[in-house]
Structures are given as structure tokens and as C-alpha cells.
Protein backbone atom coordinates (compact mmCIF):
# COMPACT_ATOMS: atom_id res chain seq x y z
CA UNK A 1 -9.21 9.47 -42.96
CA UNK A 2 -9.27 5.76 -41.23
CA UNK A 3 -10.34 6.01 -37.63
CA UNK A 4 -7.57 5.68 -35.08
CA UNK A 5 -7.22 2.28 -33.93
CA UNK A 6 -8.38 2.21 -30.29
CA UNK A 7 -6.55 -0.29 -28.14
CA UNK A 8 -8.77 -0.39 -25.02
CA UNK A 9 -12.76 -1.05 -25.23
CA UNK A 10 -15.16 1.52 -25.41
CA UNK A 11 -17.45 2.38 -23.16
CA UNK A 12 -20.45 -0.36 -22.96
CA UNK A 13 -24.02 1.46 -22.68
CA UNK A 14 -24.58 -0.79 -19.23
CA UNK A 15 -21.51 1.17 -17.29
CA UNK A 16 -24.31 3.19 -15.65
CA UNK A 17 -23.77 7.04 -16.52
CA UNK A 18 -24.43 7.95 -12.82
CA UNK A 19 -20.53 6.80 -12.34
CA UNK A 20 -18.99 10.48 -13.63
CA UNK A 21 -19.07 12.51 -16.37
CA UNK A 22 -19.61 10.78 -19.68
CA UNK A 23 -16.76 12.29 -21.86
CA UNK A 24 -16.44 12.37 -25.96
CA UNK A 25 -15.14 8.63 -27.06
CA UNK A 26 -12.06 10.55 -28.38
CA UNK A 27 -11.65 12.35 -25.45
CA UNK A 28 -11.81 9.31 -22.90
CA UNK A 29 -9.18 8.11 -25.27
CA UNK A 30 -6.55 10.82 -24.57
CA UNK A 31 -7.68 10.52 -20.66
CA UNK A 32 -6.56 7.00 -20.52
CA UNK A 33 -3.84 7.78 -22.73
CA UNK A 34 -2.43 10.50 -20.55
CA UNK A 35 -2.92 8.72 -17.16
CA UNK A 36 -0.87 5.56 -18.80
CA UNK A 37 1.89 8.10 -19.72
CA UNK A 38 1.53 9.46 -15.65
CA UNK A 39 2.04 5.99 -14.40
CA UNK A 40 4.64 4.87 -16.83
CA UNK A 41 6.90 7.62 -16.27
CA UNK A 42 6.68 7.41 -12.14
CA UNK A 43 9.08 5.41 -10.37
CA UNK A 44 7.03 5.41 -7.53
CA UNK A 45 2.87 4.76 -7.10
CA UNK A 46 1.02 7.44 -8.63
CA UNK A 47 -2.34 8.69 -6.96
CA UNK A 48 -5.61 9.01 -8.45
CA UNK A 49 -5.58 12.85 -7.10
CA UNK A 50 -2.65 13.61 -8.83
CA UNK A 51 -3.98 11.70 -12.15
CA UNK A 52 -7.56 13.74 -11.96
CA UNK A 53 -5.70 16.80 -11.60
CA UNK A 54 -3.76 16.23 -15.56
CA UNK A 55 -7.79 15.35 -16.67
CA UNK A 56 -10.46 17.14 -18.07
CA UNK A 57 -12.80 18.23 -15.49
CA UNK A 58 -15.61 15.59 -14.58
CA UNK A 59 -13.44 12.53 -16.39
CA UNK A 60 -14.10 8.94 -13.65
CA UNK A 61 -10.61 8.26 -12.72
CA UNK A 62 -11.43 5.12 -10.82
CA UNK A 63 -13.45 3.95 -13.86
CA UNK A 64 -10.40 4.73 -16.20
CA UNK A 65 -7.79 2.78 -14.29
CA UNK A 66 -9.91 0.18 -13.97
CA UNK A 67 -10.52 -0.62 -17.67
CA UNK A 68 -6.28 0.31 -18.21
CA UNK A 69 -5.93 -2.21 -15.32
CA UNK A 70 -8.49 -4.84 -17.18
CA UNK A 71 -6.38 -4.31 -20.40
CA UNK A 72 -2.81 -5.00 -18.83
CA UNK A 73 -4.01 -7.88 -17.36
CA UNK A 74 -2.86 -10.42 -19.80
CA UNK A 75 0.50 -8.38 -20.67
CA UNK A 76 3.97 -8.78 -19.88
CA UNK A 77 3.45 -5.85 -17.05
CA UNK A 78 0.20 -4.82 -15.64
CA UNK A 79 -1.35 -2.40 -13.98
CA UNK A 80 -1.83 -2.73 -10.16
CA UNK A 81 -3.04 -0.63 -7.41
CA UNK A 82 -1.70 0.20 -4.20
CA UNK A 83 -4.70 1.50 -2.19
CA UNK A 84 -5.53 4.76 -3.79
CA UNK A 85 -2.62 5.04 -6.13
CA UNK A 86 -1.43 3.18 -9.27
CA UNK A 87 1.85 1.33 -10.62
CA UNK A 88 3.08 -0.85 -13.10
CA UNK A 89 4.68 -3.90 -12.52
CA UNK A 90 6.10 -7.33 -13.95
CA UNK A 91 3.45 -9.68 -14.18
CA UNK A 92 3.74 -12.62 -11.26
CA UNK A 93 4.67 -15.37 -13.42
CA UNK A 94 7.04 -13.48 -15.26
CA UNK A 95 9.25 -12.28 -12.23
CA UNK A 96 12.04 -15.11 -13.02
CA UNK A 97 12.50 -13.86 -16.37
CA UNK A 98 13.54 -10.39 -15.41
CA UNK A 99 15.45 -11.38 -11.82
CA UNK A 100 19.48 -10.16 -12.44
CA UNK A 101 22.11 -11.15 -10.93
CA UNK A 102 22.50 -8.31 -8.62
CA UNK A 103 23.26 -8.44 -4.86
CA UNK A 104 20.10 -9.24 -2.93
CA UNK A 105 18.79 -6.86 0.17
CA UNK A 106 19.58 -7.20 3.23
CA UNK A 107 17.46 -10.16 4.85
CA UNK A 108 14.48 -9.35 7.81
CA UNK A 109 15.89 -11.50 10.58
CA UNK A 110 13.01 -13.61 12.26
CA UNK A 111 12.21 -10.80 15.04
CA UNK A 112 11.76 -8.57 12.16
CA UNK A 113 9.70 -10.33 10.37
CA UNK A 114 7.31 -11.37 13.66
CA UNK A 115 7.04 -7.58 14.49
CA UNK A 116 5.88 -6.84 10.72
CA UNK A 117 3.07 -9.40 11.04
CA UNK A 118 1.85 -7.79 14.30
CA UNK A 119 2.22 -4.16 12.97
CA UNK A 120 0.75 -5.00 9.78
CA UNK A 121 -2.20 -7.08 11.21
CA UNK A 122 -2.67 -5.63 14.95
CA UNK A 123 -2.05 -1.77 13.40
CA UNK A 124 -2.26 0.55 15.16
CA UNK A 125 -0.15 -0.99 17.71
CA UNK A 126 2.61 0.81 20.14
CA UNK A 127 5.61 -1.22 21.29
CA UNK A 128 4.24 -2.49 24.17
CA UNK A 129 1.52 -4.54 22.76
CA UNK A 130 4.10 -6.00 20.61
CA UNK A 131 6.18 -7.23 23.35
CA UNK A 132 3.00 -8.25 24.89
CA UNK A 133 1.96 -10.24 21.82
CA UNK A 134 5.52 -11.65 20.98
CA UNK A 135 5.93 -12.42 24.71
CA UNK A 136 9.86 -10.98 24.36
CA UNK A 137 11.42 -7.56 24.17
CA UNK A 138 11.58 -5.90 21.27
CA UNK A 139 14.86 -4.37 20.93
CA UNK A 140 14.78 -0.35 18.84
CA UNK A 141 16.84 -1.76 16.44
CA UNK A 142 13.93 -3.97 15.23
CA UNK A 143 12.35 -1.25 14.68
CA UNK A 144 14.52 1.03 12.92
CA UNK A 145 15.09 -1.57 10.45
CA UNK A 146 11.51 -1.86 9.53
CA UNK A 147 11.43 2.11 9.32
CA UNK A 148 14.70 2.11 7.14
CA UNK A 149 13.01 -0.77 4.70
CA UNK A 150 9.79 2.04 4.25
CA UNK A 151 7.23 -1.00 5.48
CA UNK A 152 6.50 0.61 9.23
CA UNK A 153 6.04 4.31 9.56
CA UNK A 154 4.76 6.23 13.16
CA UNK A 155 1.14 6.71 12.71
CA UNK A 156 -0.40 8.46 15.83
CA UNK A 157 -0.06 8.64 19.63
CA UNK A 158 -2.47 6.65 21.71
CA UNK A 159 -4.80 8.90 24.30
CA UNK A 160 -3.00 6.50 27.44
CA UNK A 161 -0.88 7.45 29.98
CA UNK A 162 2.88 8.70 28.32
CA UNK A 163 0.89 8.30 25.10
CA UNK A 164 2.83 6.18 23.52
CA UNK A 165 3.22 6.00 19.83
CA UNK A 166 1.27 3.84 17.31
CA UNK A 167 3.01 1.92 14.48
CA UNK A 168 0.94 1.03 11.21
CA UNK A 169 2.59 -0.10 7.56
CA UNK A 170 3.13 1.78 5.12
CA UNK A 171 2.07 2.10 0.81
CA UNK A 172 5.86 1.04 0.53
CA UNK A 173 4.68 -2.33 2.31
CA UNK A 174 2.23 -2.80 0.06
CA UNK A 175 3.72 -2.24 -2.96
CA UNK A 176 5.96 -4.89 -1.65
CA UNK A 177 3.84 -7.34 -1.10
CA UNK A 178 1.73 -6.88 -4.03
CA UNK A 179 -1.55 -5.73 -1.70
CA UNK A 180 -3.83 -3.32 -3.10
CA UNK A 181 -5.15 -2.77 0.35
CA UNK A 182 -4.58 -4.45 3.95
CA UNK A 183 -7.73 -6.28 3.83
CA UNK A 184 -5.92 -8.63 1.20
CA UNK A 185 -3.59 -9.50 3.65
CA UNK A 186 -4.32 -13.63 4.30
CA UNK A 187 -6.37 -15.25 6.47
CA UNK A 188 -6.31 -17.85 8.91
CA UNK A 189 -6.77 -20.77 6.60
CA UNK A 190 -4.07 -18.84 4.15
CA UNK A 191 -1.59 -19.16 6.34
CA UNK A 192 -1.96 -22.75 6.92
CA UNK A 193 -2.01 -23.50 3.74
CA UNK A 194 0.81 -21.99 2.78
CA UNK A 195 2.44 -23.46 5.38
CA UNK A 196 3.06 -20.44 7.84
CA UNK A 197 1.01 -21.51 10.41
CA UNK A 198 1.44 -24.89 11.62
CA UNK A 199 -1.92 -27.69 12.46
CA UNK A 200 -1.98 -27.33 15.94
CA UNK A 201 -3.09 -23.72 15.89
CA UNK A 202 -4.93 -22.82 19.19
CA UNK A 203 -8.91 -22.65 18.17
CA UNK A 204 -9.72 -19.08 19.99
CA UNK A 205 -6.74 -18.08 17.50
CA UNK A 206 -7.84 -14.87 15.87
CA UNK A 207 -6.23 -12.93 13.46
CA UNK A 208 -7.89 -9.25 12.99
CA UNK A 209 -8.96 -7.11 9.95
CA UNK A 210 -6.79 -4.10 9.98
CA UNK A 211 -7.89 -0.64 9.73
CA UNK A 212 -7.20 1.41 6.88
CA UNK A 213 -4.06 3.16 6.26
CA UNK A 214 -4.74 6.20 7.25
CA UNK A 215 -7.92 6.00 9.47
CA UNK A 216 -6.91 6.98 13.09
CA UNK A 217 -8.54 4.68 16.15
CA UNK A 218 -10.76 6.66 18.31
CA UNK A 219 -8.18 6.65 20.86
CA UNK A 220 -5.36 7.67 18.67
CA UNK A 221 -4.21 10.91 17.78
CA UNK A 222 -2.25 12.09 15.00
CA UNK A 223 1.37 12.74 14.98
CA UNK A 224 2.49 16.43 14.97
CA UNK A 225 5.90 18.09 13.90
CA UNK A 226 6.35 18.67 18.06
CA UNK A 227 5.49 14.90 17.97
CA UNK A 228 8.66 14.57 15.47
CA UNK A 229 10.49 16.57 17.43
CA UNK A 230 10.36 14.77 20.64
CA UNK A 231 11.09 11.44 18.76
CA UNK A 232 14.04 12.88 17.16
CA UNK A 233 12.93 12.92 13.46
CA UNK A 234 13.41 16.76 13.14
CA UNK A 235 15.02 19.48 14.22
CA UNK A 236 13.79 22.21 16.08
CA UNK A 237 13.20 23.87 13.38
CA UNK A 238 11.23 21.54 11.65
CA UNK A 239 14.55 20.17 8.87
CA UNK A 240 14.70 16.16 9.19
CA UNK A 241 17.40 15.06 11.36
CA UNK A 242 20.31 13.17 9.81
């Protein structure tokens, strides 16, 4: 019997075996073959916890996805990540060839769009150190819109008086974007060159690294159903409000 064509490379001899659990050639196979099917059939991001858990015991996730990312890289779609989880999607240069005709979203008006780029490079941030950083009120409704788009999610309370609540982005954001993590999002010298920032930017301008997603500040403590409650995203009871 011919041996099964293998469309990925196998493993080199160099990709040290203190990285996992070396599995059977044939078996690494069906592992790669099996977390392709996971991500194909998702509409959303799939996570590298949930992949592991349809694997054999032991089998390197990270080191699977990597080589099914390496192999999609040159394709029509490829394989992306999205922090910790994993997605297919059109490759960059082919996004006009799939573009319909269909109604476009709703537009982020300017204020949107300024409190994004604090949120997603200041996070975590509460309200008032937006206003303070946009030197304008920021009205709810800014807000809400960013919340409704899935790019700005509540992500703690600060330990300050009232203890006001934190804002951070979200995976949805980027997804979006096309991040893998928020330490891809530009620089400085980016942003001028693509134009976003203009010449005459002040020189003790400084733009921050943001945290991770989900790492809390030291003063910053996480948000709790009675947290949810007060802020009017559930019920009593603990049901979402409408």
C-alpha cells in the first residue's frame, strides 16, 4: 500500500524534543488534521484549550498550529491567531476579490474612533482618564457603541475612590484588526508613516505598550456578577438584561 501523501512537513530532528510529547508521524498527522477540521468549522476564534482537549494526551498544540499556520501562509486563506486562539481568514491581498456588494456597517464616528485608540493603547483606562486624555466629554453613547461593535468590554474596577470601572479591548477587536496580540498594535513612527499622526508631533509624545488582555493592574480588581448588577448588565438574578 503507497504511503499517504502528507501535505504538511514532518517533523525536522532540530525542533528540540523538550517542546512536548513527540507523537507517532501518523499520529501528529491526524492531530493537525483534526485541529484544521476544529478551526474550519468555527465561526468564531477557536482556543488552543479547547483544541488540546480533541488531542491525544501530551500532543504540542502551539507547535501544531504553528507549522498549519506556516503551511497556509502562501494560500488563498491562512491561518492566523488571535492571542491564544486560532481562525482562518482571507489572505490580505486577496480581500478585494471576495468584498460583495452588501450594505457596509455602520461607520465609528471620529469620537469613537479617538476613544478606541485610548482604550486600546492606555487599557485599562476608566472614563475619566479618557476625558482627561481627549480633553472633552465623553458622552455614554460613545461608549455603548464600542460595546455593541464587541471591540471594548468592562474589564475591572480600579481600587480609587467610587472605584470606577476599567475599559480594555476585546479578542473581537483583534480579530478585527488582524492583531495577534496588542503588542502589534503600531508604533510611533507607524503612525506617521501611515499618515495618522501628523510631523509636528510633540517630542515627549509617548504612546504606551498595553497590558495583556486579561492581566489585571495591581490596582484593578476584577469585575463580579454584583459588579454587573450595579452597571445594569444583569438582573438580579444573574439573567442578562435586555
Amino acid at each position: 500500500m503507497a504511503e499517504p501523501q502528507k501535505y504538511l512537513p514532518r517533523l525536522d530532528e532540530e525542533e528540540g524534543e523538550n517542546e512536548g510529547t513527540l507523537l507517532d508521524p501518523r499520529m501528529e498527522q491526524e492531530a493537525e488534521r483534526v485541529a484544521e477540521a476544529l478551526v474550519f468549522a468555527s465561526a468564531q476564534p477557536v482556543s488552543e484549550t479547547y483544541i488540546a482537549s480533541r488531542l491525544p494526551g501530551g500532543t504540542n498544540v502551539p507547535r501544531i498550529m504553528a507549522r498549519l499556520k506556516s503551511f497556509y501562509a502562501s494560500r488563498g486563506v491562512n491561518l492566523v491567531q488571535v492571542a491564544d486562539h486560532w481562525a482562518f481568514r482571507t489572505a490580505a491581498d486577496l480581500s478585494f476579490v471576495v468584498q460583495t456588494d452588501e450594505q457596509e456597517g455602520r461607520k465609528l464616528s471620529r469620537a469613537a474612533l479617538e476613544v478606541l485608540a485610548i482604550i486600546a493603547y492606555h487599557q485599562p483606562v476608566t472614563r475619566a482618564e479618557i476625558e482627561d486624555i481627549r480633553g472633552v466629554q465623553t458622552s455614554k453613547g460613545t461608549l455603548d457603541v464600542l460595546m455593541e461593535a464587541g471591540w471594548v468590554r468592562f474589564r475591572g474596577r480600579r481600587r480609587t475612590p467610587g472605584r470606577p470601572v476599567t475599559f480594555g479591548t476585546t479578542r473581537d477587536f483583534l480579530d478585527h484588526f488582524g492583531l495577534e496580540e496588542l503588542r502589534d498594535l503600531p508604533g510611533i513612527e507607524e503612525l506617521k508613516g501611515a499618515g495618522l499622526l501628523s510631523g509636528r508631533v510633540p517630542s515627549n509624545l509617548h504612546i504606551p505598550v498595553p497590558m495583556g488582555d486579561d492581566d489585571l493592574a495591581e490596582n484593578e480588581d476584577p469585575i463580579t456578577q454584583l459588579d454587573l448588577e450595579e452597571l445594569g448588565l444583569l438582573t438580579p438574578k444573574g439573567e442578562e438584561a435586555d
